[in-house]
Each structure stands twice: as C-alpha cells, then as structure tokens.
Protein backbone atom coordinates (compact mmCIF):
# COMPACT_ATOMS: atom_id res chain seq x y z
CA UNK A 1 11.37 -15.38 -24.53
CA UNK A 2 7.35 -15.91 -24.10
CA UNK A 3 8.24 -19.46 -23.22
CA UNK A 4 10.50 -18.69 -19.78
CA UNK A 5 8.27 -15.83 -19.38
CA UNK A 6 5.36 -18.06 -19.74
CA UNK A 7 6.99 -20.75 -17.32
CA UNK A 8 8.03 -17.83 -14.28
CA UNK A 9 3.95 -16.62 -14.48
CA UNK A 10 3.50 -20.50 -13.66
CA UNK A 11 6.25 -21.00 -10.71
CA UNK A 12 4.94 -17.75 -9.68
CA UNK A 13 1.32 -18.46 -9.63
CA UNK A 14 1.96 -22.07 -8.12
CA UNK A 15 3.91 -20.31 -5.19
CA UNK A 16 0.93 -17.77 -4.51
CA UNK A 17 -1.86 -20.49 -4.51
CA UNK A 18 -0.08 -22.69 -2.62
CA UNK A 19 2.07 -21.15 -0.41
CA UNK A 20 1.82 -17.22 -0.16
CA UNK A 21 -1.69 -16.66 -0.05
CA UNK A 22 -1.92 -19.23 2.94
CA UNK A 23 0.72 -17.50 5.06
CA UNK A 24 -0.78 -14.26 4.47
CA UNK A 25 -4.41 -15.34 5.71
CA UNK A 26 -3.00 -17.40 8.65
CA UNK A 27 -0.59 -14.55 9.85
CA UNK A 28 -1.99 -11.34 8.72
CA UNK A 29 -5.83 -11.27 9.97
CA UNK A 30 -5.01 -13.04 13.37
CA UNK A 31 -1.91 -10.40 13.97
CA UNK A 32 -3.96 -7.54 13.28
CA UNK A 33 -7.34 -9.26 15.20
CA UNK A 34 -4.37 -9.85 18.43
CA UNK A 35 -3.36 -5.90 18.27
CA UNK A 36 -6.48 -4.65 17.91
CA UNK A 37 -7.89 -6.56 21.14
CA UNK A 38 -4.40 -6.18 23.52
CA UNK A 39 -4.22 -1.98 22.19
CA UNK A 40 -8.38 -1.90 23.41
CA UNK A 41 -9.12 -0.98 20.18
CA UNK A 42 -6.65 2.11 19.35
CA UNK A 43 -7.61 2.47 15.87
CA UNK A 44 -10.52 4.54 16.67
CA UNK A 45 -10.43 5.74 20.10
CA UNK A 46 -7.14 7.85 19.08
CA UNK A 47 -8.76 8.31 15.61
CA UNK A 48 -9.06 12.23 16.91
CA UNK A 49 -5.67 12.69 18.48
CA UNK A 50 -4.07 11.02 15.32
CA UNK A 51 -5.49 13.60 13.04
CA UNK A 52 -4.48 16.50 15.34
CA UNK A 53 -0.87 15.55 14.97
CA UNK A 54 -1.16 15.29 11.53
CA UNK A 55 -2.76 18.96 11.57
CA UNK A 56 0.91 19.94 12.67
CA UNK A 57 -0.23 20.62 16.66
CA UNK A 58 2.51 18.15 17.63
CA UNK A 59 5.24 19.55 15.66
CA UNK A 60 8.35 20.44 16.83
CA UNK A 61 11.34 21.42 13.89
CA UNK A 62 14.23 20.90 16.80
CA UNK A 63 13.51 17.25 17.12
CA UNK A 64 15.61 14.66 15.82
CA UNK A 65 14.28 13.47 12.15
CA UNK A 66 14.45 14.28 8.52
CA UNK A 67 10.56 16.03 7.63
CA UNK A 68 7.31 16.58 9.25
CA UNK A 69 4.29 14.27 10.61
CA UNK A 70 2.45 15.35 7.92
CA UNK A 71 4.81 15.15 5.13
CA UNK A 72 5.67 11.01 6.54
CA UNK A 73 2.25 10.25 6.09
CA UNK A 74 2.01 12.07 2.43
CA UNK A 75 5.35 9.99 1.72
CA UNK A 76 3.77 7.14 3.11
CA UNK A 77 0.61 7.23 1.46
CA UNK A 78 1.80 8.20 -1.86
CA UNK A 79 3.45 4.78 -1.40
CA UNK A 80 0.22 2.94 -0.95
CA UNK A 81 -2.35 5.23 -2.97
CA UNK A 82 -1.85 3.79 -6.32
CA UNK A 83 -2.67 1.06 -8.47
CA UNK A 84 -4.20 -1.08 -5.74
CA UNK A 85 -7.07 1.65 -5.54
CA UNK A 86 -7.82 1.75 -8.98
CA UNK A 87 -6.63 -1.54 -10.79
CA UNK A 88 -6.11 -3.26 -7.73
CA UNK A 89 -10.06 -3.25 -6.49
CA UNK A 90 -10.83 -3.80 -9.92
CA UNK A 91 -8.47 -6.73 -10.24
CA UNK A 92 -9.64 -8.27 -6.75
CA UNK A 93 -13.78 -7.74 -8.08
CA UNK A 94 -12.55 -9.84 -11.36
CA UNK A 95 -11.20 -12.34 -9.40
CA UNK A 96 -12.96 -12.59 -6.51
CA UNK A 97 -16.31 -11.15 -6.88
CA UNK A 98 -17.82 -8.19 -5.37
CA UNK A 99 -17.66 -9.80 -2.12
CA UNK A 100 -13.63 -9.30 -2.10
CA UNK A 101 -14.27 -5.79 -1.06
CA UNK A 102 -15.68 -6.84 2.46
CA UNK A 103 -12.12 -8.60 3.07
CA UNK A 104 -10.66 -5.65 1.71
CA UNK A 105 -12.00 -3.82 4.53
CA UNK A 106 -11.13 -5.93 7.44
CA UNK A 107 -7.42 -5.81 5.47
CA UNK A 108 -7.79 -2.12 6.40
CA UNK A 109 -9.21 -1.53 9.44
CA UNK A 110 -7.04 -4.26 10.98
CA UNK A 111 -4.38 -2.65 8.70
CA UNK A 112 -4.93 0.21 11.05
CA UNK A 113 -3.58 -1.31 14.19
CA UNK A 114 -0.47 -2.89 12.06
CA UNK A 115 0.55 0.07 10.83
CA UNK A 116 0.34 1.77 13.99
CA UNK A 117 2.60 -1.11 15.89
CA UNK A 118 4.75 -1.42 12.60
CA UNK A 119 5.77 2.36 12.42
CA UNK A 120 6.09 2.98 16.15
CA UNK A 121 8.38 0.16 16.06
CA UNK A 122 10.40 1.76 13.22
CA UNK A 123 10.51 5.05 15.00
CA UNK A 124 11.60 3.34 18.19
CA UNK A 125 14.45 1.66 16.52
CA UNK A 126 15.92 3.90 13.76
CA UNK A 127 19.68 5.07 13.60
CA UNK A 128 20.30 8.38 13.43
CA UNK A 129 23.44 8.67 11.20
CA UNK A 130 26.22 11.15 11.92
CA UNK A 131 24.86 13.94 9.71
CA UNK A 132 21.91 14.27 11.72
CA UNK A 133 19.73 11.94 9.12
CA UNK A 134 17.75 8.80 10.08
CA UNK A 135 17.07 5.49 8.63
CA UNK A 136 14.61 2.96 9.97
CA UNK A 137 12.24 0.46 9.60
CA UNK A 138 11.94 -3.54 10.38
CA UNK A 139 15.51 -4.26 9.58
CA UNK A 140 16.50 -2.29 12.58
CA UNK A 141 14.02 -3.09 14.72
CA UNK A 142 14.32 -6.92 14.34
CA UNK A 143 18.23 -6.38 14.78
CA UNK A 144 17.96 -4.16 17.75
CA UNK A 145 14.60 -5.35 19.13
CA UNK A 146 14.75 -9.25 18.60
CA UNK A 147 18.59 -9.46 19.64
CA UNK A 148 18.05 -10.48 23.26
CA UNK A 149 14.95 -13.11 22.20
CA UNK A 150 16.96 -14.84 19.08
CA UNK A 151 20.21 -13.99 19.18
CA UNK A 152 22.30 -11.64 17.47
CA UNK A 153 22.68 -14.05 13.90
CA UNK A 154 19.07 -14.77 13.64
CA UNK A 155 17.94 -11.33 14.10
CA UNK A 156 20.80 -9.75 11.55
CA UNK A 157 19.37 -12.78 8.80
CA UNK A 158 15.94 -12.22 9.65
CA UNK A 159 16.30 -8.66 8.88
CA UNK A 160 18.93 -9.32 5.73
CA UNK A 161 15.27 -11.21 4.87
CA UNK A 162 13.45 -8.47 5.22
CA UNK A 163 15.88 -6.15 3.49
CA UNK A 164 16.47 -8.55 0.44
CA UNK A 165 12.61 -8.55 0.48
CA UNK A 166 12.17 -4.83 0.17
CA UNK A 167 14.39 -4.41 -2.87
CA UNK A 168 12.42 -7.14 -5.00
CA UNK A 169 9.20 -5.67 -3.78
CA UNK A 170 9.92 -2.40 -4.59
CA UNK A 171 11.05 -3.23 -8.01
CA UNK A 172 7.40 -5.16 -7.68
CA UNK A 173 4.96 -3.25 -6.29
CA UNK A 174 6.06 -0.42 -5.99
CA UNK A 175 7.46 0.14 -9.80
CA UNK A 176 6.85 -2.68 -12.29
CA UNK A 177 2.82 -2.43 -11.13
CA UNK A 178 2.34 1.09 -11.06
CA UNK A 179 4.23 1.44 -14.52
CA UNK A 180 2.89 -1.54 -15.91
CA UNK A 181 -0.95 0.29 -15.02
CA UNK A 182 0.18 3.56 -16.23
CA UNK A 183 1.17 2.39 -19.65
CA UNK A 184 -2.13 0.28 -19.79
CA UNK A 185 -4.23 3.44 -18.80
CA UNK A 186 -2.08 5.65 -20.97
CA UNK A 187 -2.62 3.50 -23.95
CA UNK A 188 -6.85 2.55 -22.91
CA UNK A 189 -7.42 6.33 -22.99
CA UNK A 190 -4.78 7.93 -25.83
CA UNK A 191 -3.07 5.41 -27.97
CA UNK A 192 0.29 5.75 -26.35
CA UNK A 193 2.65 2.96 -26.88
CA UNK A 194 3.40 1.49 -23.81
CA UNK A 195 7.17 2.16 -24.82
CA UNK A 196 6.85 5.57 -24.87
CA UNK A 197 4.93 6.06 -21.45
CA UNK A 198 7.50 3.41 -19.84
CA UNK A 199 10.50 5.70 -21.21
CA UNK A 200 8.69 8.91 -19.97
CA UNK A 201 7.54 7.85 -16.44
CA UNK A 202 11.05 5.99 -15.72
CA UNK A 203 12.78 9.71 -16.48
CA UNK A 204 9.90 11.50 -14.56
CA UNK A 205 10.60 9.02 -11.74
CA UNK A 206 14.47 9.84 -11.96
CA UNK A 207 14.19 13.33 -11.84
CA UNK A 208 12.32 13.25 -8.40
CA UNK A 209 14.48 10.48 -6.46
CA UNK A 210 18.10 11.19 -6.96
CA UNK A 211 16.81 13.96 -4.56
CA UNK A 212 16.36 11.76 -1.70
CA UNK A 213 13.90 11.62 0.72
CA UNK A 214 13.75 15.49 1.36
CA UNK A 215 12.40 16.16 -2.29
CA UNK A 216 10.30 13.15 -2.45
CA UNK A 217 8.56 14.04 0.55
CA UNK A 218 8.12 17.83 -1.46
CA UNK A 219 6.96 16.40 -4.37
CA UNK A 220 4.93 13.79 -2.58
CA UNK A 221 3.40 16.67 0.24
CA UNK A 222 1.79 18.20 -2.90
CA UNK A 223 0.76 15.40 -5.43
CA UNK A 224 -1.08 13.44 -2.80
CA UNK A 225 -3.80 15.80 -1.65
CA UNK A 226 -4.44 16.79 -5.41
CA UNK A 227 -4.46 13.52 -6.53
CA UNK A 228 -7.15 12.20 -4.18
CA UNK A 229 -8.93 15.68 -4.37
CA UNK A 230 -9.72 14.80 -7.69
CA UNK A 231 -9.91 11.24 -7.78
CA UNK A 232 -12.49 10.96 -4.90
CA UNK A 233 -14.25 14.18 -6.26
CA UNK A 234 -15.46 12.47 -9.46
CA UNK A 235 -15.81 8.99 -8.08
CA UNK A 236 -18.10 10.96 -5.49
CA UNK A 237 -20.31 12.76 -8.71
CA UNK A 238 -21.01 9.42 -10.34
CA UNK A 239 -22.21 7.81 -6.51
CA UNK A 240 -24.79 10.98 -6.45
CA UNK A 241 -25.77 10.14 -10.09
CA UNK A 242 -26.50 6.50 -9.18
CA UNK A 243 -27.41 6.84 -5.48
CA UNK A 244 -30.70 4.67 -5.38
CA UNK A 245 -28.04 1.71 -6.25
CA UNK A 246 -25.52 2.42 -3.36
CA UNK A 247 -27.64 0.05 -0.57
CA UNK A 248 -28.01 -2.69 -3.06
CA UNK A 249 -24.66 -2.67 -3.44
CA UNK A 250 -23.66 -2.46 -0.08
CA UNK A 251 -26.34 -5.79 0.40
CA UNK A 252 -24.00 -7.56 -2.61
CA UNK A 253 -20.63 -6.84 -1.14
CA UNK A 254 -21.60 -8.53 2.28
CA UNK A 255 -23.78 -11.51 0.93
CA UNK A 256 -20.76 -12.04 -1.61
CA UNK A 257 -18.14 -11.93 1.19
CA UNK A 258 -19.51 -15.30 2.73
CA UNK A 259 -21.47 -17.22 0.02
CA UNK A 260 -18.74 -16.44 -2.68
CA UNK A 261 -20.33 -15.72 -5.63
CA UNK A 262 -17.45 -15.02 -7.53
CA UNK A 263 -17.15 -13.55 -10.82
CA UNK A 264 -14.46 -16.26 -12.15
CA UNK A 265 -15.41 -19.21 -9.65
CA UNK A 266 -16.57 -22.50 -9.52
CA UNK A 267 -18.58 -24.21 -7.16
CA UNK A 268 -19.15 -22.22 -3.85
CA UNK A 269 -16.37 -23.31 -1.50
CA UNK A 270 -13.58 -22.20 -4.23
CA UNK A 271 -15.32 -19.10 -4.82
CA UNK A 272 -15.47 -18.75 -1.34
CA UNK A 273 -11.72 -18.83 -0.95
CA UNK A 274 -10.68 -17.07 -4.00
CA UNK A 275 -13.11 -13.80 -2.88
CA UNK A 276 -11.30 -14.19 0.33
CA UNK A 277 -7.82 -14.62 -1.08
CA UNK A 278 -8.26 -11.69 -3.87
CA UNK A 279 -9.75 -9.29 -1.14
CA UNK A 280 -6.69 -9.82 1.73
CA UNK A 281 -4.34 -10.07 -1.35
CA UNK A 282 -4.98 -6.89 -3.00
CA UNK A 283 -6.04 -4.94 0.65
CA UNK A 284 -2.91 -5.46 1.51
CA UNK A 285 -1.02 -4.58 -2.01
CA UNK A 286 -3.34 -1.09 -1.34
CA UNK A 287 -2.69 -0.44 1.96
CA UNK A 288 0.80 -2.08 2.91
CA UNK A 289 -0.50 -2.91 6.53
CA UNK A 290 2.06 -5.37 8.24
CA UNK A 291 4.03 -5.38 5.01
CA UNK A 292 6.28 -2.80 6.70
CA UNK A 293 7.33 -0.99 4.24
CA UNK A 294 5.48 2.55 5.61
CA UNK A 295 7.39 2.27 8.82
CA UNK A 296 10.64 3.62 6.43
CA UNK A 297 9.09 6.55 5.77
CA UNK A 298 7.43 7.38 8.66
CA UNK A 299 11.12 6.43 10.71
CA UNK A 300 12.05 9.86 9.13
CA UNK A 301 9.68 11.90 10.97
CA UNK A 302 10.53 14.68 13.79
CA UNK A 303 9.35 13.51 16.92
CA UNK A 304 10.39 11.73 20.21
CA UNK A 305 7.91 10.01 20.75
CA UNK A 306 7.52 6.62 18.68
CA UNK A 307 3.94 5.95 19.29
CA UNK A 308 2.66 9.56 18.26
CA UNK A 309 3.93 8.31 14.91
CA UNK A 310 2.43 5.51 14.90
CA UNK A 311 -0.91 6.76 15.50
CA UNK A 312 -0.59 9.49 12.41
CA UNK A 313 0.29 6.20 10.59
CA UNK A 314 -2.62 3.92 11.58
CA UNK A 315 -4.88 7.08 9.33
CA UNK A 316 -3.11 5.91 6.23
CA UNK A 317 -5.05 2.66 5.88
CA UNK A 318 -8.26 4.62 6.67
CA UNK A 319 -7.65 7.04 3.68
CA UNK A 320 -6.14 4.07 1.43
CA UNK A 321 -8.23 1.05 1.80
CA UNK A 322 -11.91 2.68 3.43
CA UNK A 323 -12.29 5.41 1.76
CA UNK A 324 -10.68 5.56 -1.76
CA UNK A 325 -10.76 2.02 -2.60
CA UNK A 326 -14.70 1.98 -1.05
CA UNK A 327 -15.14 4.57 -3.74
CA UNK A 328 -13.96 2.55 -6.73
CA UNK A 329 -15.74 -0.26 -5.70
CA UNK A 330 -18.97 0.97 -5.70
CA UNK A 331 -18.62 2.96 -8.61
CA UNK A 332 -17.72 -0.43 -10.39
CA UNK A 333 -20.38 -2.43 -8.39
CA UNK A 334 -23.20 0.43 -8.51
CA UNK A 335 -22.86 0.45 -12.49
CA UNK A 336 -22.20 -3.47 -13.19
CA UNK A 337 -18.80 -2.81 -14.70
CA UNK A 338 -17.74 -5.89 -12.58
CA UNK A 339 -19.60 -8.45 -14.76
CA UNK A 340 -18.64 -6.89 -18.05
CA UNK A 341 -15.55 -9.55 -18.50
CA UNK A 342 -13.18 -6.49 -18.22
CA UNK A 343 -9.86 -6.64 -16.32
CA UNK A 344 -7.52 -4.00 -14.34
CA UNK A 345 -8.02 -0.70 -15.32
CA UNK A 346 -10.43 -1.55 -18.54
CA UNK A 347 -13.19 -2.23 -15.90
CA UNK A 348 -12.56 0.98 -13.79
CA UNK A 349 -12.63 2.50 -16.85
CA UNK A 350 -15.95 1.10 -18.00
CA UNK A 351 -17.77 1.60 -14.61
CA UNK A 352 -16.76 5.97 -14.73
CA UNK A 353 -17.72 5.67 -18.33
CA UNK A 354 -21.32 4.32 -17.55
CA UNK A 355 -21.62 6.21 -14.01
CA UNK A 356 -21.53 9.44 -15.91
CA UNK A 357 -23.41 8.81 -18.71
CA UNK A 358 -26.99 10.28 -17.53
CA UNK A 359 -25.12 13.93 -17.90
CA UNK A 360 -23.46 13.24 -20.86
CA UNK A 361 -20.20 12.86 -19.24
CA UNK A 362 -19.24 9.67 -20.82
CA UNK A 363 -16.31 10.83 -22.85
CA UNK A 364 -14.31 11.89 -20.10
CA UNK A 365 -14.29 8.76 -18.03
CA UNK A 366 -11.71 7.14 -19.58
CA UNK A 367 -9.46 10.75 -18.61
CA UNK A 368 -10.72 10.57 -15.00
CA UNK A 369 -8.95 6.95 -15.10
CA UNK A 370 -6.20 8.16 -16.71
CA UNK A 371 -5.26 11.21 -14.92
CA UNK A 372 -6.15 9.70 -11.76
CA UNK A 373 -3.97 6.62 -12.46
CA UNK A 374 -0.86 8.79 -13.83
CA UNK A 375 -0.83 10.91 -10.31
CA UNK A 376 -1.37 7.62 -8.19
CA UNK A 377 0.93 5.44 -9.96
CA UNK A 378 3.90 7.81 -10.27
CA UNK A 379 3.71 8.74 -6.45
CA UNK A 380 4.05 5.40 -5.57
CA UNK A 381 6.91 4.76 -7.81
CA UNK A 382 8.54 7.75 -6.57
CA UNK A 383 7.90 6.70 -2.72
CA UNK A 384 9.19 3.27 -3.13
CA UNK A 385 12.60 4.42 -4.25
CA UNK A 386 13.08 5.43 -0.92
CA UNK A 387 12.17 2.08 0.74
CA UNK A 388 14.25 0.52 -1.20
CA UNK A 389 17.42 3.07 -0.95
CA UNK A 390 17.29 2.28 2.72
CA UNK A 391 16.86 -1.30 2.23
CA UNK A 392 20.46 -1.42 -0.31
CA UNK A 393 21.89 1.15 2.57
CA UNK A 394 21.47 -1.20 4.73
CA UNK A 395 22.43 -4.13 3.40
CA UNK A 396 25.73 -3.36 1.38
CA UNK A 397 25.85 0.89 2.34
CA UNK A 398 25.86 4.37 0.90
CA UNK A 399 27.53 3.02 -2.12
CA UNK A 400 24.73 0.94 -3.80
CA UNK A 401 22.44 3.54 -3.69
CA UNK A 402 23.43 5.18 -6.95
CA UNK A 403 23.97 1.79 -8.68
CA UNK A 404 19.98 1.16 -7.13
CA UNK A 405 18.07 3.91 -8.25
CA UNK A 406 19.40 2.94 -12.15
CA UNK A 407 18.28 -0.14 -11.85
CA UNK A 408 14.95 0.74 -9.97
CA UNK A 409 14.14 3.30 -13.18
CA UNK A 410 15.04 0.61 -15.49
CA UNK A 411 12.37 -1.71 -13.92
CA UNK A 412 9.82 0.84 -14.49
CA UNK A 413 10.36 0.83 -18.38
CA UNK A 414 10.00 -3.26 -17.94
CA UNK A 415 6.85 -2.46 -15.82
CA UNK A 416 5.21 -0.86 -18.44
CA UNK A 417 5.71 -3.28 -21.39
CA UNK A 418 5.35 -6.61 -19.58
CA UNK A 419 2.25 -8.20 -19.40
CA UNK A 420 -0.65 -7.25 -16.68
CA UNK A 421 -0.76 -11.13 -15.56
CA UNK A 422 3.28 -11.48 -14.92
CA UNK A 423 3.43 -8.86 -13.10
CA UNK A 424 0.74 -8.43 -10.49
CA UNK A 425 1.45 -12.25 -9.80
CA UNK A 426 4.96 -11.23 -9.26
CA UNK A 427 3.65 -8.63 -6.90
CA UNK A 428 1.56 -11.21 -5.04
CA UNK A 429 5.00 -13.03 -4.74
CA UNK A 430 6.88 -10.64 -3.36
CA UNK A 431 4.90 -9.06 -0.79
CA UNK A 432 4.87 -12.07 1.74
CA UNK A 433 8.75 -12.13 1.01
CA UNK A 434 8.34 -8.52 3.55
CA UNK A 435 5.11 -9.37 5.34
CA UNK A 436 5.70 -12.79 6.80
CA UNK A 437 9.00 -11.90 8.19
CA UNK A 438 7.55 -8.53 9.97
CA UNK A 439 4.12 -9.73 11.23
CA UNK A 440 6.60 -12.62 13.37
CA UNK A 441 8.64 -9.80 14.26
CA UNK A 442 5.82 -7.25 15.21
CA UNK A 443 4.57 -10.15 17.79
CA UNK A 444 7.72 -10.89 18.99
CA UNK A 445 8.06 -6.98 19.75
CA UNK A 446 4.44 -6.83 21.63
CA UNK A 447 5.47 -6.34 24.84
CA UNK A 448 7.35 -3.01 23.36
CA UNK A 449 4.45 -1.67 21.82
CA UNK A 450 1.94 -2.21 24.80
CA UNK A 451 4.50 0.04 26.83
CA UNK A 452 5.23 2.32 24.47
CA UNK A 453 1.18 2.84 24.23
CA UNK A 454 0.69 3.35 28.06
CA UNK A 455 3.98 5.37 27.95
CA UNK A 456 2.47 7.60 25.58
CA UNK A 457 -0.94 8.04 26.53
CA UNK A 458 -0.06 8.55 30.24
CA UNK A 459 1.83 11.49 28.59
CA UNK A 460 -1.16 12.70 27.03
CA UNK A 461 -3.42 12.84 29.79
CA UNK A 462 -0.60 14.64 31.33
CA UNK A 463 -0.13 16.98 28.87
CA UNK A 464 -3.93 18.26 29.21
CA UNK A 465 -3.99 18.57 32.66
C-alpha cells in the first residue's frame, strides 16, 4: 500500500510541476490583471457599496433565492477560510520563502475581480427549480452562456468538466485537506489519534449537511464570524507584542517576492519560480478566486440583480487572502518560525508559541492553533458538501446526492490519516481540474459581465437620485 501510494504522490507531483502550476500562472494572473483593467478597477471603487449590501440594506426576503447576501458570503467564506490560512501560508513560506506571501496577495486582490465576474455569472445563470430552490454556478453558465459561441456539445462537456472537477476537488480541498490539518493539529496540541479526530469530524460534518444548504448556511452564518473573531484577535496580540519587527518583515516579503530567497531552493532562478508557484498555488487554495467554486453558494442568494452579488462576493478574497492570511504570515515571519525546518501547521504552531512568549503565554499557542484550525477546517468541510451536492445534481440528479454526501464523509476520515504530502499535492491537482475550465469560460462570458456592470451601476446612480 505505501508503494502505489508512494507512486500517485509522484504522478501527482510530476503533473503539478509540469503541467498545473503552468496553466494556473499563465491563465489565472492575466484573467484577473484583464478584469481588473476592462471593470476600471471595481474591486475598490465599489469596496463601500459591497459592504452595504452585505450589512443587509439591499435585502429583499420576496426575491427569488434560497438565503440572504450575508449568509452567501458566510457560506462562501467558510468555504475558503480554512486550512489555506493557517497551514496553507505556512506550507507556501516552507516552500517558497517568505516572499510567497507577496504573490499571495496579488492571488487576492486580483482574486477580487474573479470572484466578482465568477459569481455574477453564477447568479445570472442559475435554474430556479420547481420548488422555488436554485442551483447555479459555472456548469450553468458555460451551458447557457457559451451555447451560442461553442455550440451546444462543447458547452454541456465543458461544463460535465467542470462538474466532474468539483466533486474530486471537494473530496480534495475541501475535505481530505481540512481533515487531514485537523487531525495533525488535533494530535500537535493533545495526543489525539488521528483516527479518532477523522471518525469525530466526519460525524460532526454529517450531522450539519444532510440539512442542505439552508442549515449549512445557519451553522456557517454563526461559526464564521466567531471563528475569525478569535483567530485574528490573538494573531493581532502577538503583532502588538512584536511590533518593532512588523516593517522588517514587510521589507523581507517584497525583496523575497523577486530575488527568491527561498527557504527550500536552489540557485536563484528556481527559487524564484517556486516562491512564485507556492504563493499563486496556495492564494488560490485560500481564496478560491477563478476556481469557481464560491459562485455555488453565492447562486443561492435573494436578489435580482446578478452583479450586486457579485460585488458582496469580490469582499471574500479581501477577508480570506489580505487580511487573515496577512496575519499568519507575519506572525510566522515576525518571529522566524519560517526558518525553523517546520512544516504545515507545526510552524504556525511554533511562530504563536514564540510570539507570545514575552507574557508568558507560550502554553496556549499550540490551543490558539488548534481551536482556530478545528472552527476553520470544519466550516470548510461543511461548505464544500454543498458544492459538490450541486455538482452530482447536476451531473446524474437528485438521486446521487444521498449516495454523495456518504462518500464525501468517508473522505474526511481518509483526510485525516493520510499523509500531509499526498494530500495537499492532490489538492494542487485538482484545483486546475475547476480553474482552467472557468477562467476560459469567465473570458468567453466578458462581454456579459461588462453589461451587467453598467446595467447595474446605472441602477445605482438611479436609485440615489
């Protein structure tokens, strides 16, 4: 058994140096660069209006949809807030150096205009089902939207692409990863046997999704703004602690960016590429930006109006990627847990454990980790049922659904006892099986979102005059 697992790490990590990461960094930065010059910049000139409709000024109960602006994003980001922020960055600083956190943020401000094109797309094109629910997301916009510029059969097998996609990945990323973290946290900080915390979190998980989306987006509505409460809260204390260190390391992330002084690298033109490669690699695995996978969620919402949507979406790579992951990365930067020769969660660990040493706060780094992980981790597993539930209903119907959401809580028990290698590579794998597919389809679909835009903010100004 450790021999074919030994020989899938290898086909796995031979597809991700040689073919993944190379579509990602060709497609992904020049897509979200393209938006961000043809929408003048939306990101942050709507910045405001996006955060009054999440405030609930927008909201309307009589429109079509399943729950709230709000609750979309909270379903959303519990999806993305996860393991990316706190193994993730710590992965990506192992690999790639401190400098992988300046690609990290271009990932997510340029993940900003993605999501916003991605999810008004998925609003624009979801099917409302006879019982007054909705389902959407790239599937149905690169059937209904791409019909007239490929054809009816290459738009149904790009999206059966897509689809097929989002059922790996969310056995991927959004399961095996966050259990697989879990565990390791679970057994860092208490001695729990990675059996035991796989067994627990697959039933936890369970329990929440054979609700459907209605009591994930419940569950989710209240675990997210705890979770990064406290996460951000204590990564905040140990900043003030070590404050004097903050520009230094703000002058390390940048001059690492471009000269590649990577923590596992060779000579300065591969450490160049693997600091890139680590930081658009696991930006995106935090964020989901062009993956497509928020526009699901955020298809569910209650509103007309497809590009009000997509602007409450473009704040979830804001919150993800520039603010929480910023956090752990100068937290592990600030208190040189990146050169320690820890991995994953083991460095986060170390860098809270250090960081709150000078008030004899040591002891409870490793539960700050921990905790923080646990409420991350099993949000995003509980979100991700839900992408893939729509991605079986569309591809074979209400029936596999059921049969799904077994199988989905039996990968989280794998998650957590596989090794940490196998299965972030697998995650690297599987995202550009989503993300390659929708970036061609969001540019196809650009002449949609620039009039949905001017559609939208024409009805705007006329709404405050």
């Amino acid at each position: 058994m450790e021999n074919f697992l030994a020989l899938i790490e290898r086909l796995i990590n031979a597809y991700n140096t040689n073919i993944g990461t190379y579509l990602l960094m060709i497609v992904l930065i020049p897509t979200g660069i393209y938006f961000t010059v043809r929408l003048k910049f939306l990101q942050t000139s709507q910045f405001v209006h996006s955060l009054k409709i999440i405030s609930g000024s927008y909201d309307d109960p009589n429109e079509t949809g399943d729950i709230s602006h709000f609750r979309a994003l909270t379903t959303a980001l519990s999806a993305t807030v996860g393991t990316g922020n706190i193994a993730g960055v710590a992965l990506a600083i192992y690999w790639g150096g401190p400098g992988a956190i300046f690609w990290m943020w271009v990932t997510g401000f340029l993940g900003m205009i993605n999501k916003y094109v991605e999810c008004t797309l998925g609003l624009k094109y979801r099917k409302v089902h006879p019982d007054g629910s909705v389902s959407g997301g790239p599937m149905y916009y690169m059937v209904e939207g791409l019909k007239d510029k490929l054809g009816g059969g290459l738009a149904g097998i790009m999206a059966g692409i897509f689809a097929i996609g989002t059922v790996i990945c969310s056995l991927g990323t959004g399961n095996m990863a966050q259990s697989n973290s879990m565990a390791d946290a679970l057994n860092t900080s208490y001695g729990i046997s990675p059996v035991i915390s796989g067994l627990v979190v697959a039933t936890l998980v369970f329990l929440v999704i054979v609700g459907g989306i209605k009591r994930i987006a419940n569950v989710t509505s209240k675990l997210v703004p705890f979770m990064a409460v406290f996460y951000v809260i204590s990564a905040i204390l140990v900043l003030f602690l070590n404050f004097e260190q903050i520009p230094a390391a703000f002058v390390m992330i940048f001059q690492d960016a471009f000269t590649g002084t990577a923590a596992t690298g060779g000579f300065i033109g591969s450490s160049f590429f693997l600091t890139a490669r680590f930081g658009i690699t696991r930006g995106l695995f935090s964020n989901e930006a062009g993956q497509g996978s928020a526009s699901i969620a955020h298809a569910a919402a209650k509103t007309h109006y497809p590009a009000r949507e997509g602007l409450v979406a473009s704040v979830g790579p804001f919150i993800d990627t520039l603010i929480i992951c910023t956090l752990t990365a100068l937290v592990i930067v600030i208190t040189g847990a990146w050169s320690s020769g820890l991995k994953g969660v083991s460095m986060t660990t170390e860098a809270f454990s250090a960081g709150l040493a000078p008030i004899g706060l040591s002891v409870i780094a490793g539960h700050v980790v921990a905790i923080g992980l646990l409420l991350f981790a099993l949000s995003t597993a509980i979100s991700w049922s839900y992408y893939g539930d729509r991605a079986m209903g569309y591809l074979f119907g209400k029936k596999a659904i059921k049969p799904y959401r077994l199988v989905y809580c039996g990968f989280c028990f794998l998650g957590a006892i596989w090794g940490i290698d196998l299965v972030w590579s697998f995650c690297d794998m599987v995202i550009t099986f989503m993300t390659i597919p929708n970036l061609i389809a969001m540019l196809l679909l650009s002449g949609v979102i620039v009039r949905e835009t001017k559609n939208y903010l024409k009805q705007k100004q006329n709404d405050f005059n």
